[in-house]
Protein backbone atom coordinates (compact mmCIF):
# COMPACT_ATOMS: atom_id res chain seq x y z
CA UNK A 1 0.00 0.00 0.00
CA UNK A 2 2.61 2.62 1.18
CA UNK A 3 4.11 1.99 -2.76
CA UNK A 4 0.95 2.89 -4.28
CA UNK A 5 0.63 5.83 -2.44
CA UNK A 6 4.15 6.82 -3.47
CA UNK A 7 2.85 6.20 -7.19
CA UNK A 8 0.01 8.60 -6.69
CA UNK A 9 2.10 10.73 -4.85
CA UNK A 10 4.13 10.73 -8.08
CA UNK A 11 1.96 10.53 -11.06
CA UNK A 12 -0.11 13.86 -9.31
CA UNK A 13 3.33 15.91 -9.07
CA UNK A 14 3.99 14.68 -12.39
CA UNK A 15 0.22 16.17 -13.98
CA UNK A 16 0.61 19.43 -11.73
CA UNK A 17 4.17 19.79 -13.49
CA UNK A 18 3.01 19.12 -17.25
CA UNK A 19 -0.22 21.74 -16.88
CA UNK A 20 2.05 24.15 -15.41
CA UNK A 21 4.77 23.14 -18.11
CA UNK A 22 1.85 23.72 -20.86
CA UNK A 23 1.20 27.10 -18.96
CA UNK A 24 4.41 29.04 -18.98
CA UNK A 25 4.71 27.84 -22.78
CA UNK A 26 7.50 25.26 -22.04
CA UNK A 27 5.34 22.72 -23.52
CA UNK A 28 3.42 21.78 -26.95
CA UNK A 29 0.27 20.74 -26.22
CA UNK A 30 1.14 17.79 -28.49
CA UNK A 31 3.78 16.91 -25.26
CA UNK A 32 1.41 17.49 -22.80
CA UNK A 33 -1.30 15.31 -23.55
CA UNK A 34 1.14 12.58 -24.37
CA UNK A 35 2.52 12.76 -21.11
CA UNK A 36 -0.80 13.05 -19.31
CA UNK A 37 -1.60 9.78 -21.41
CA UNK A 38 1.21 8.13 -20.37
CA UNK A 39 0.29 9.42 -16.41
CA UNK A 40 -3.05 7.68 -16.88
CA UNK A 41 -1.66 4.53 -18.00
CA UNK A 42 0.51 4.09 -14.99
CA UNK A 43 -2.54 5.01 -12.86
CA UNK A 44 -4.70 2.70 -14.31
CA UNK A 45 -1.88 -0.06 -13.62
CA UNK A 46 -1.85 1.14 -9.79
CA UNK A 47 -5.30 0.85 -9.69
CA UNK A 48 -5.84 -2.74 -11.13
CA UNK A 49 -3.35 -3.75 -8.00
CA UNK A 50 -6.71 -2.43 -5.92
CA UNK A 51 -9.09 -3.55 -8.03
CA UNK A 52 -8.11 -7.18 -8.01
CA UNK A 53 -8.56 -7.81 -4.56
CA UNK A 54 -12.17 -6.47 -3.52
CA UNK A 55 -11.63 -7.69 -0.01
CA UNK A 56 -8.57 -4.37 0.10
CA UNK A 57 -11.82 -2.01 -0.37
CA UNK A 58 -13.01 -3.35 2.96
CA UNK A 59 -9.71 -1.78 4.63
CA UNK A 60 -10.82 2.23 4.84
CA UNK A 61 -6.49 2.99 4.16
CA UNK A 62 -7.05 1.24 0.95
CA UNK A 63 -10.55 2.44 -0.35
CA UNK A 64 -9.37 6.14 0.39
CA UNK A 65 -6.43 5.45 -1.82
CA UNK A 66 -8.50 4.13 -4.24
CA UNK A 67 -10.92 7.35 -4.31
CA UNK A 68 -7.84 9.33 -4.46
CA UNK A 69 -6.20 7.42 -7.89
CA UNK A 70 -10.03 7.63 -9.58
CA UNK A 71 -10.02 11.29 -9.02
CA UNK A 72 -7.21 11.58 -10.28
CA UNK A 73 -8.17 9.40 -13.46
CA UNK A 74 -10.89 11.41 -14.05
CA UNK A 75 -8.84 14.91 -13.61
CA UNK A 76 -6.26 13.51 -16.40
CA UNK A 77 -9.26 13.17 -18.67
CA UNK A 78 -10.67 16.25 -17.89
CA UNK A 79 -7.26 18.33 -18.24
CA UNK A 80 -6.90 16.22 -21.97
CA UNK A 81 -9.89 17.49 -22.85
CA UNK A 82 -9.07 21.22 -21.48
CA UNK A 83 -5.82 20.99 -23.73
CA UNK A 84 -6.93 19.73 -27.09
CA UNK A 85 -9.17 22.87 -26.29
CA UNK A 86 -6.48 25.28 -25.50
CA UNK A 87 -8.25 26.25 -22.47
CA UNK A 88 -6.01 27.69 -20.20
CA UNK A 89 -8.81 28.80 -17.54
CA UNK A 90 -10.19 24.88 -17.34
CA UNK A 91 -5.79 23.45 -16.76
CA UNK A 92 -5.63 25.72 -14.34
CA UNK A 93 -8.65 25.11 -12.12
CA UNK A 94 -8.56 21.22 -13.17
CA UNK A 95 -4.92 20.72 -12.23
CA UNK A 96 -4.18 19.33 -9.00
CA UNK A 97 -2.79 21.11 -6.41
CA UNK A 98 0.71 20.81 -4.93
CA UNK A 99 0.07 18.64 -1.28
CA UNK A 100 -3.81 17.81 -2.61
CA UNK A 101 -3.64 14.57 -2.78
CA UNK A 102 -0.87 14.09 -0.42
CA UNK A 103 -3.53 15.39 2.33
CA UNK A 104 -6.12 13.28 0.82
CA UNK A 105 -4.33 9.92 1.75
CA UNK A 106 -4.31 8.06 4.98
């Protein structure tokens, strides 16, 4: 458990860094949505781990964690969307917070 909340740890600094990468204008939107594609497939491998063992949901720890990764599924999608759009306003309220999921976890 404490390694997949080191992955989600990760994989949310990694999507606040590639909105606020596509932000300044260090990045090509091109870039930045392959990179939040490649932030969702890792998540989605982190949260098979959960999702094969329904009797983990039971532990509160684990269910919390699993909230946390299909927010953060869901944001990814979201800030795709918001890029292939060019909307700045919609990265910037959609992207997650440094420490927002870190409080979020157990």
């Amino acid at each position: 458990m404490n390694q997949q909340q080191k992955a989600l740890t990760s994989l949310t600094a990694t999507v606040t860094a590639v909105c606020e990468g596509w932000l300044d204008g260090n990045l090509s939107t091109t870039y930045a949505r392959t990179a939040l594609d490649a932030a969702g497939t890792l998540l989605e491998k982190e949260r098979a781990k959960i999702g094969g063992s329904p009797d983990a949901l039971a532990n509160p720890a684990v269910a919390s964690l699993s909230e946390s990764e299909r927010q953060l599924a869901r944001q990814i999608a979201l800030l795709r969307r918001a890029l292939a759009d060019s909307d700045a306003t919609s990265v910037r309220q959609l992207m997650p917070a440094a420490g927002e999921r870190q409080s979020q976890l157990p």
